[in-house]
C-alpha atoms as a PDB file:
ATOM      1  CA  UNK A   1     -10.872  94.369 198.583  1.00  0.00           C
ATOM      2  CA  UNK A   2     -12.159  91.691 196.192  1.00  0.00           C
ATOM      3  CA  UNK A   3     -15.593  92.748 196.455  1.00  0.00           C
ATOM      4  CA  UNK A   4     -14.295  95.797 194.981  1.00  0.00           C
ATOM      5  CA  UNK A   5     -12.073  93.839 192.567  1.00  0.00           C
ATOM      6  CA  UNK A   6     -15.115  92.216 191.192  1.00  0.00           C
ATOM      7  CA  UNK A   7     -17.627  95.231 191.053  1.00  0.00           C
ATOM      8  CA  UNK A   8     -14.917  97.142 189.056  1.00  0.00           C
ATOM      9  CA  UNK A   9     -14.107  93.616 186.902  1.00  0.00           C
ATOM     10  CA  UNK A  10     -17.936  93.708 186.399  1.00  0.00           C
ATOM     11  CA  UNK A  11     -18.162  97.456 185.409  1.00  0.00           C
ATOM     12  CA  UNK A  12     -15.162  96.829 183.065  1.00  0.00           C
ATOM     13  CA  UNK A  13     -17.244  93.601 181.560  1.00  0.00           C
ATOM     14  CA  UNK A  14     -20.566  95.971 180.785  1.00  0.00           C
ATOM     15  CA  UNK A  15     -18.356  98.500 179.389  1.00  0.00           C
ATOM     16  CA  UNK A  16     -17.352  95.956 176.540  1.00  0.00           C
ATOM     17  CA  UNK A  17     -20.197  94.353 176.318  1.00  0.00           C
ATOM     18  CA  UNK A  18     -21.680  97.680 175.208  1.00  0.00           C
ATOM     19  CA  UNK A  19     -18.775  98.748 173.185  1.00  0.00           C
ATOM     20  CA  UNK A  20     -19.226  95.310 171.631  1.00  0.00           C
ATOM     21  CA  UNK A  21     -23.485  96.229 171.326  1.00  0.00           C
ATOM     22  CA  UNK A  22     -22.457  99.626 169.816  1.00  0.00           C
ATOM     23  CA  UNK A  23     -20.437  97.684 166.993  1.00  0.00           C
ATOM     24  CA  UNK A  24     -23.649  95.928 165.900  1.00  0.00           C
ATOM     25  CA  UNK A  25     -25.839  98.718 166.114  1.00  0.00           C
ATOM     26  CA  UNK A  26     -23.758 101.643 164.840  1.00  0.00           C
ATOM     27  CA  UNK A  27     -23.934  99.343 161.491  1.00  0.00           C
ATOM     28  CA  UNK A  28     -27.702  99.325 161.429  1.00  0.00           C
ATOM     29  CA  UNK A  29     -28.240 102.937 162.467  1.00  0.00           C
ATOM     30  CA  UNK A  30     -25.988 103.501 159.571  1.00  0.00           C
ATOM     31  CA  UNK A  31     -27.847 101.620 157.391  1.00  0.00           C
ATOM     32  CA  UNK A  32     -31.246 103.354 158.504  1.00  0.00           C
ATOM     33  CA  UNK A  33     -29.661 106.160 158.210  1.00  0.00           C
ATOM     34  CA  UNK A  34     -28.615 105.733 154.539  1.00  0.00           C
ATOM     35  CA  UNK A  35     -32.089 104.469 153.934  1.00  0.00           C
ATOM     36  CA  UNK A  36     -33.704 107.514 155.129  1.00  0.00           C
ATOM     37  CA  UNK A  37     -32.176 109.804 153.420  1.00  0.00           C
ATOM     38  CA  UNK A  38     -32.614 107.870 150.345  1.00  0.00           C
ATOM     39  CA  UNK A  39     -36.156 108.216 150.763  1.00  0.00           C
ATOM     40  CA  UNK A  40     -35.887 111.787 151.602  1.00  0.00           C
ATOM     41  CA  UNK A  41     -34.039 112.118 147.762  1.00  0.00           C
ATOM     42  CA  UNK A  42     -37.157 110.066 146.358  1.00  0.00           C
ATOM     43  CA  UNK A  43     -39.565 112.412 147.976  1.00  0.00           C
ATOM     44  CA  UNK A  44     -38.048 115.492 146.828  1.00  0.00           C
ATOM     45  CA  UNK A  45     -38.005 114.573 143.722  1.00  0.00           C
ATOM     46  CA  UNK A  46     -41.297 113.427 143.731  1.00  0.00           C
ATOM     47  CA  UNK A  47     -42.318 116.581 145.147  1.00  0.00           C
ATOM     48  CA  UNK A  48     -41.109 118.324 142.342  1.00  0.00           C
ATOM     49  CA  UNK A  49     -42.484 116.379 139.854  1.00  0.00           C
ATOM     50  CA  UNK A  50     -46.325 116.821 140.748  1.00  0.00           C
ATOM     51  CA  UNK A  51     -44.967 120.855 141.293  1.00  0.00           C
ATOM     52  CA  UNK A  52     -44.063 120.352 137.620  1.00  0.00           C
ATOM     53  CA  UNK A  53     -47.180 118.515 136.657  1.00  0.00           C
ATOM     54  CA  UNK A  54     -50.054 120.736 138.953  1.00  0.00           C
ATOM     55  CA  UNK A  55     -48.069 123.689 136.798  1.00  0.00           C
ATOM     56  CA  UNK A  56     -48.123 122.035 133.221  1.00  0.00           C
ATOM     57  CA  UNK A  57     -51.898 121.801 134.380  1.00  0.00           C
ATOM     58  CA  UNK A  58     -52.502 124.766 135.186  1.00  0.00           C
ATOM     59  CA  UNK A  59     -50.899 126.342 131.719  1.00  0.00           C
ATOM     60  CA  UNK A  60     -53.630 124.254 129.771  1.00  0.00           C
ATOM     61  CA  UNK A  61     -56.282 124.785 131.811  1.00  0.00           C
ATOM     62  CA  UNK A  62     -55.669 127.999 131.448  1.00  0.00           C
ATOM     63  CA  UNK A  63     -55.551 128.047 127.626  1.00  0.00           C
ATOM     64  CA  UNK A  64     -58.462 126.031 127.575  1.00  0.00           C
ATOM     65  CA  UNK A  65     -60.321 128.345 129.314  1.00  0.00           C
ATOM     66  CA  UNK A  66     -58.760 131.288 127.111  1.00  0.00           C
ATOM     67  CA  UNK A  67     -60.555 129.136 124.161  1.00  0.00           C
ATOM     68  CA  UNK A  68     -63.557 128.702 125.178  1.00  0.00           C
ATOM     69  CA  UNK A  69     -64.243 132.193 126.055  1.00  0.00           C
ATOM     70  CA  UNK A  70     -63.309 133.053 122.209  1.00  0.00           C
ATOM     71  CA  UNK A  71     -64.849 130.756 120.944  1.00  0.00           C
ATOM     72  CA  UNK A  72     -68.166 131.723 122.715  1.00  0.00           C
ATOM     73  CA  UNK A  73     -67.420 135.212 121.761  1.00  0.00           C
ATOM     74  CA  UNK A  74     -67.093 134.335 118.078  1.00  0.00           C
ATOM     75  CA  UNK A  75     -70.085 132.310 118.367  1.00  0.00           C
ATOM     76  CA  UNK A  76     -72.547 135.067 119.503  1.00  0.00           C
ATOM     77  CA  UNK A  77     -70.801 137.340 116.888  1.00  0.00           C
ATOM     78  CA  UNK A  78     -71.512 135.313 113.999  1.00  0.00           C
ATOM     79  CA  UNK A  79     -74.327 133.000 115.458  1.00  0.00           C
ATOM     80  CA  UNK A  80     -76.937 135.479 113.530  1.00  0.00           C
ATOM     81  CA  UNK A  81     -75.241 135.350 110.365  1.00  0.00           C
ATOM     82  CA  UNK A  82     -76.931 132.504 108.011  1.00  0.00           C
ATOM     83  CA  UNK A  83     -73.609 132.626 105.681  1.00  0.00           C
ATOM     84  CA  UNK A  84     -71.553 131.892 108.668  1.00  0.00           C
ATOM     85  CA  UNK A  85     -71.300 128.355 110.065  1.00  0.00           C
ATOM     86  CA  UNK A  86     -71.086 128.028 113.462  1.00  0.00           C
ATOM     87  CA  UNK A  87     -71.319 124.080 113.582  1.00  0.00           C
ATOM     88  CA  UNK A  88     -67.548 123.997 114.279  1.00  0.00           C
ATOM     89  CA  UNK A  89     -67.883 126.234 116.832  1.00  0.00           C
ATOM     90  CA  UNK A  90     -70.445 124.163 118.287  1.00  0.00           C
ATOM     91  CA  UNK A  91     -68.245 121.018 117.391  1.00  0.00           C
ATOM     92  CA  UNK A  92     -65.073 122.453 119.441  1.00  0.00           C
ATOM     93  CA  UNK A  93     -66.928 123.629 122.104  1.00  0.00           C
ATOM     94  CA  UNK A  94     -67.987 119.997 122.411  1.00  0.00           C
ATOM     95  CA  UNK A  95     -64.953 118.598 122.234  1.00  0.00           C
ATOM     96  CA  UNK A  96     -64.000 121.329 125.184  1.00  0.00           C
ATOM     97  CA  UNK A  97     -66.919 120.290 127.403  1.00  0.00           C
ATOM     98  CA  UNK A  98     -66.694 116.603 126.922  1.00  0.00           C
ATOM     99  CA  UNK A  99     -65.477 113.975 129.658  1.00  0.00           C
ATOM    100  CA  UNK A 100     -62.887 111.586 129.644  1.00  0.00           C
ATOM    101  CA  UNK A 101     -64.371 109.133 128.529  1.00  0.00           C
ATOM    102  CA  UNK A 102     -66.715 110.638 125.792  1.00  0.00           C
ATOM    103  CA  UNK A 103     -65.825 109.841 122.240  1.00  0.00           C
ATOM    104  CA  UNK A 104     -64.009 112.616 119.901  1.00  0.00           C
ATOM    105  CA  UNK A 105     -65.688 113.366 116.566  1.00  0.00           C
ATOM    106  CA  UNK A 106     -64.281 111.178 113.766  1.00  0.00           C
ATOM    107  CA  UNK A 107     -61.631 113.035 111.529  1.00  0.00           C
ATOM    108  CA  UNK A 108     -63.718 115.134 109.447  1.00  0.00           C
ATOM    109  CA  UNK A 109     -67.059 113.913 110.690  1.00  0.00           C
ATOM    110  CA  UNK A 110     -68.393 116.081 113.460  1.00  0.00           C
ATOM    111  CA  UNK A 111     -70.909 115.766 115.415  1.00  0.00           C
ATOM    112  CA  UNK A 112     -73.257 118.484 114.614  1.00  0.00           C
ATOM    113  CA  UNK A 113     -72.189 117.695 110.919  1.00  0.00           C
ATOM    114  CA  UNK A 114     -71.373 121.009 108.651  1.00  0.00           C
ATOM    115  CA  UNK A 115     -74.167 121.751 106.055  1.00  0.00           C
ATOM    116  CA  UNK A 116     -73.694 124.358 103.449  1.00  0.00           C
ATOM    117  CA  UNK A 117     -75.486 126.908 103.024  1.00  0.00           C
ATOM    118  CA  UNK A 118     -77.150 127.413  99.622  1.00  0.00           C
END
């Protein structure tokens, strides 16, 4: 009788005690929980902000591209023609092909300055 008396007193007292460890960790689940999903939101729209930039990109790269071919094509048109100038060509096509770091032509002082024809 009082063996069983304690077993079930001492099944009763775990059963609290883990209600009472659920209380305390049910908070910080919740917490983590919260925090997670927080970071989720930052993700997402992180996510869609390099979507945004590889596509802004993209758009310039391709009219970049779209330039330089004209260019090129206007060049070999005209690149014959002694009346026709094609130092600006020459000087955006630079400006297309030069690194990050290279230094852009002065405002109206190019690099392969313009010489006029006589």
């Amino acid at each position: 009788g009082s063996r069983a008396k304690a077993a079930s007193s001492s099944s009763s007292s775990s059963v609290s005690s883990t209600a009472a460890a659920k209380k305390v960790i049910d908070p910080k689940i919740t917490q983590l929980e919260s925090q997670l999903k927080q970071k989720d939101d930052e993700l997402e729209q992180m996510a869609a902000a390099v979507l945004k930039i590889e596509k802004d990109r993209d758009f310039y790269y391709d009219k970049l591209s779209h330039l330089e071919k004209v260019l090129n094509i206007i060049k070999s048109q005209f690149s014959a023609d002694p009346l026709i100038p094609t130092s600006v060509l020459d000087d955006l096509l630079h400006v297309l092909y030069a690194g990050p770091s290279a230094p852009a032509p002065a405002p109206g002082q190019s690099h392969a300055p313009f010489q006029a024809q006589q």
